[in-house]
Protein backbone atom coordinates (compact mmCIF):
# COMPACT_ATOMS: atom_id res chain seq x y z
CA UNK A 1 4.73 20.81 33.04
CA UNK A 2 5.82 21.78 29.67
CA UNK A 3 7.21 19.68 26.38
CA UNK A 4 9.82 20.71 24.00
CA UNK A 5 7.67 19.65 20.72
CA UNK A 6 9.18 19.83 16.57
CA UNK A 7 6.11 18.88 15.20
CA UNK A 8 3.13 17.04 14.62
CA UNK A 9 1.62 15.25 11.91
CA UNK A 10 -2.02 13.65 10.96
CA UNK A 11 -3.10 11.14 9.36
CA UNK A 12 -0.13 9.08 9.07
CA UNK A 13 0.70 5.98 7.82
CA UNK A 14 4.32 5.02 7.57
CA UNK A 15 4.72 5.08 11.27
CA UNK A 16 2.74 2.19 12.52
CA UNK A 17 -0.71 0.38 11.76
CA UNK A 18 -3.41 1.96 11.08
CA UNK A 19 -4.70 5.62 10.38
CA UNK A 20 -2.22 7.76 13.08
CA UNK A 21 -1.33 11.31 14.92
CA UNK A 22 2.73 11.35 15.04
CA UNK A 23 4.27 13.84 17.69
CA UNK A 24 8.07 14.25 17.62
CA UNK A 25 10.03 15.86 20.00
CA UNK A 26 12.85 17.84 20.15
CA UNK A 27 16.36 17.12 21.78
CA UNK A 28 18.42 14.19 21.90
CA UNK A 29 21.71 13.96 23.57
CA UNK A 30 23.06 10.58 21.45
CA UNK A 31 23.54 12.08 18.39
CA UNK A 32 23.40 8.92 16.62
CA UNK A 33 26.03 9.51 13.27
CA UNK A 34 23.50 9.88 10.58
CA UNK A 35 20.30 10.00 12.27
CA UNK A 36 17.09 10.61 9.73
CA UNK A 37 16.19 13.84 11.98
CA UNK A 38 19.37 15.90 12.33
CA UNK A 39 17.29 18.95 12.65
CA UNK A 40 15.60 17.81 16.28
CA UNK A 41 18.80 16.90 18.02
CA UNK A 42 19.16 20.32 19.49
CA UNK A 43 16.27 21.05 21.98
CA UNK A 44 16.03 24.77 20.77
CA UNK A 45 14.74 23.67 17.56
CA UNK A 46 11.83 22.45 18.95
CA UNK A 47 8.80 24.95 20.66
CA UNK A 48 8.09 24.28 24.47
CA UNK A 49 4.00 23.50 24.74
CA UNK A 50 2.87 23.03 28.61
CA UNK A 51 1.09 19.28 28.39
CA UNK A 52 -2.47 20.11 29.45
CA UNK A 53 -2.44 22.68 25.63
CA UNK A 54 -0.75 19.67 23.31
CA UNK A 55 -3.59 17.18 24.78
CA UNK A 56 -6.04 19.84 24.21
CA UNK A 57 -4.46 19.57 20.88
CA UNK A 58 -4.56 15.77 20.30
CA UNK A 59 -8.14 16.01 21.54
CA UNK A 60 -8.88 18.15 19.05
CA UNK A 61 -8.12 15.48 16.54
CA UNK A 62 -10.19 12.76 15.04
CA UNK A 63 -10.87 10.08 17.91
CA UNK A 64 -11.09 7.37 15.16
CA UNK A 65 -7.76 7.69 14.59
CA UNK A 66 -5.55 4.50 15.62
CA UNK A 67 -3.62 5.96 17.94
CA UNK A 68 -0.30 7.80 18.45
CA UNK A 69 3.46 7.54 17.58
CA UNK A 70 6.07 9.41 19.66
CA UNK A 71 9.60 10.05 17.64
CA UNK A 72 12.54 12.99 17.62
CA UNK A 73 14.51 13.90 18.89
CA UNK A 74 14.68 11.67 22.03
CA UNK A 75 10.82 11.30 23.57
CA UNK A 76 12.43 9.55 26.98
CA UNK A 77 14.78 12.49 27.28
CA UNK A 78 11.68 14.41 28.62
CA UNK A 79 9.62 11.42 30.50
CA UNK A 80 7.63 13.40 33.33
CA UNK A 81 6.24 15.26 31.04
CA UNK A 82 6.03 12.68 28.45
CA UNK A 83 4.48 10.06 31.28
CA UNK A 84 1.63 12.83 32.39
CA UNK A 85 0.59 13.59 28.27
CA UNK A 86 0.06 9.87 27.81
CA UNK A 87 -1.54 8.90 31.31
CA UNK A 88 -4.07 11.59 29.98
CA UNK A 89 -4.00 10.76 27.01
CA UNK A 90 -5.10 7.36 27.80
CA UNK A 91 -7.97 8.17 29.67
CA UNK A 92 -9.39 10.76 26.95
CA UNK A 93 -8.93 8.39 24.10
CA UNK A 94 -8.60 4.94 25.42
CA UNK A 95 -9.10 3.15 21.84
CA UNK A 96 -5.77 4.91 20.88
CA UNK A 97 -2.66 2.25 20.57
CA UNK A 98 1.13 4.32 21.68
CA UNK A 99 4.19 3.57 19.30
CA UNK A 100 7.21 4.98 20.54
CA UNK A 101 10.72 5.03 19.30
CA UNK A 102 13.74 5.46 21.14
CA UNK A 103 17.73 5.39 21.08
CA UNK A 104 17.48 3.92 24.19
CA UNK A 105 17.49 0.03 24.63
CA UNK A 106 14.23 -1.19 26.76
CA UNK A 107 17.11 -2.38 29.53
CA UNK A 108 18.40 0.96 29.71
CA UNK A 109 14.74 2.25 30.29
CA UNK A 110 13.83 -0.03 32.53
CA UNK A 111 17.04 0.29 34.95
CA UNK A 112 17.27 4.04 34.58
CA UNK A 113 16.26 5.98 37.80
CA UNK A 114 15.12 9.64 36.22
CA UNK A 115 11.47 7.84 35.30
CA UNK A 116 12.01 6.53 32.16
CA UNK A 117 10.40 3.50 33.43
CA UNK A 118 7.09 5.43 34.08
CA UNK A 119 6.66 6.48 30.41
CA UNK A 120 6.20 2.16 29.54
CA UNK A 121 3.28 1.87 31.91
CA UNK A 122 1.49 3.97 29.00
CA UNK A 123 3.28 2.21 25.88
CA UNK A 124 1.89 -0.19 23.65
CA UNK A 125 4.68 -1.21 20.89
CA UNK A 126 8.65 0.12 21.65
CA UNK A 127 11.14 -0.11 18.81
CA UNK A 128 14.35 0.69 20.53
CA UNK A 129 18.28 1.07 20.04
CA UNK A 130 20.56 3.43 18.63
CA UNK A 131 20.20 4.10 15.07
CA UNK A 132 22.98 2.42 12.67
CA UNK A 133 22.88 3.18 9.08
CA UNK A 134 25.90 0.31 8.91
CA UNK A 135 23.39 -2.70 10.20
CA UNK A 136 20.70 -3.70 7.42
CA UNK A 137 16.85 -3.29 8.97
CA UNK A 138 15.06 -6.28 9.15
CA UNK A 139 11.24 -5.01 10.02
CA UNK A 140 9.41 -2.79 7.99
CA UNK A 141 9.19 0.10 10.96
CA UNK A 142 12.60 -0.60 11.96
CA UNK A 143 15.85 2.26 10.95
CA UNK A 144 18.66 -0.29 11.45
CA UNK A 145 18.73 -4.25 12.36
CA UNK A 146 20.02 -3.98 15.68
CA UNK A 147 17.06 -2.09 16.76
CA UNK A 148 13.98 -4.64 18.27
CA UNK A 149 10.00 -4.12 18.38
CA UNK A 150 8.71 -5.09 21.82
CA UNK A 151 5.39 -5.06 22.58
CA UNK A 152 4.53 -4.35 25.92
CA UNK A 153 1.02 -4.97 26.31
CA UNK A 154 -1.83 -7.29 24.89
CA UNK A 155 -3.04 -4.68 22.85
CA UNK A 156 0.62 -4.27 21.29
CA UNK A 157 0.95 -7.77 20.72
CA UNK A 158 -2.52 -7.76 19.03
CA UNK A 159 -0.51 -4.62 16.68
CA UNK A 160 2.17 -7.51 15.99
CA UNK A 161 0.82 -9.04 12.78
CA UNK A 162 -0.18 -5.43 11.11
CA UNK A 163 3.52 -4.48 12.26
CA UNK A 164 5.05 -7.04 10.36
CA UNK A 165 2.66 -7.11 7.43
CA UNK A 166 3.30 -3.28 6.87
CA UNK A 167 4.87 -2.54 3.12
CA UNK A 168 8.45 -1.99 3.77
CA UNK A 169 9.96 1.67 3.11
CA UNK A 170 6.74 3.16 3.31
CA UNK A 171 6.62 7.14 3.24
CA UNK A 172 4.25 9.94 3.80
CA UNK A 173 4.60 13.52 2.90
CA UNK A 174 3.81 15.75 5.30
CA UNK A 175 3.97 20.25 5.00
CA UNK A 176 4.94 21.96 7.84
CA UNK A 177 5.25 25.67 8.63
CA UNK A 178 7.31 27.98 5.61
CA UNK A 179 9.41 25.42 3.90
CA UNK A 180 9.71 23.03 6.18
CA UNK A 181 8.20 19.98 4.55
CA UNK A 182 8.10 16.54 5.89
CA UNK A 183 9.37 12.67 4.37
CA UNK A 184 7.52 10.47 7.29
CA UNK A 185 8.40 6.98 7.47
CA UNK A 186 11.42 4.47 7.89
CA UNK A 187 13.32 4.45 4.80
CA UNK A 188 17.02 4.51 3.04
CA UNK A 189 18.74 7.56 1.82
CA UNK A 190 18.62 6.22 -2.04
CA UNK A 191 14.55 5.95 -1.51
CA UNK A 192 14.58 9.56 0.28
CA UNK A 193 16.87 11.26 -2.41
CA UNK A 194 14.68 9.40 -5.11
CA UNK A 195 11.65 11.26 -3.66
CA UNK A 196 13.39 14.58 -3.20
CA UNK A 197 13.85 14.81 -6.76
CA UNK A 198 10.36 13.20 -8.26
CA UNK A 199 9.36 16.33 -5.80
CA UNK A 200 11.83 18.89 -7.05
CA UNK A 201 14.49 18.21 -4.73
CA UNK A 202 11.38 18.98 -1.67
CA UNK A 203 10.63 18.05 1.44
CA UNK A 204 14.34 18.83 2.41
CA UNK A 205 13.57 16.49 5.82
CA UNK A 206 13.24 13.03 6.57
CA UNK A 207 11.19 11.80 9.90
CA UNK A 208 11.33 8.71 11.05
């Protein structure tokens, strides 16, 4: 079982409490109008990695760590694959908390019938719902106000008051292979262009 992967980032900060690994995924089929990661839309931009390698990977990692944040691309758009990482995942590094984002609404997850569903039994904290640059956000870790922060379990609800307290367009930068450098973290375009240029007009990406 294999999944299509952009890239992956360590230690992170702008993507939920805490010290964190951030994997995002490649491929998305709502191609929300401006979306902060044009450039993982199309699942050919991303490298296929069978699961049992990118938890080899993960394991690799620092264990104290906080835990992980899934982002894209579209992460349920691949949820077998997604579901078996994080089930083992879970049992390798139980202290880890999971932070996912998605386009999809947590209704649409739970009623779909391709195993979306599945991919929540291993999910801590969802922030879900289409991206819209027109709708002012209203949490910290949030892209656009219509999009909510459930938490799912009693160790997401325990994340709730680090979630909120988190310093609003927060960013990391992150290098990635050649020139591909990395803005990680929920903010507007004026903060992201403002950065580009204290930088020299680089990283020419923005992650959420």
């Amino acid at each position: 079982m294999n999944l299509t992967v952009h890239s992956l980032a360590h230690p992170v900060t702008a993507l939920g409490p805490g010290r964190r690994v951030v994997l995002w995924v490649a491929g998305c089929a709502k191609h929300c109008e401006d979306c902060m990661s044009p450039e993982m839309q199309d699942s050919e931009a991303g490298k296929v990695i069978p699961v049992a390698t990118l938890l080899n990977r993960l394991l690799e990692l620092d264990p104290r760590l906080d835990g992980l944040t899934l982002s894209g691309g579209e992460p349920f758009d691949q949820p077998a694959a997604l579901a078996a990482l994080l089930r083992a995942l879970r049992l390798e590094r139980p202290q880890w908390n999971v932070l996912i984002y998605s386009g999809y609404t947590l209704n649409e997850i739970c009623s779909d019938m391709t195993g979306r569903a599945e991919v929540l039994n291993h999910v801590d904290v969802l922030i879900d719902g289409r991206y819209r640059k027109d709708v002012p956000p209203h949490q910290p870790l949030v892209g656009s106000g219509n999009q909510c922060i459930h938490y799912l379990t009693q160790r997401g609800r325990g994340l709730r008051p680090d979630i909120e307290a988190a310093p609003p367009q927060q960013l990391n930068w992150g290098l990635g292979d050649g020139s591909f450098d990395m803005l990680i973290g929920v903010a507007d375009e004026s903060l992201r262009d403002t950065v580009r240029e204290a930088l020299g007009e680089r990283p020419e990406h923005g992650h959420g």
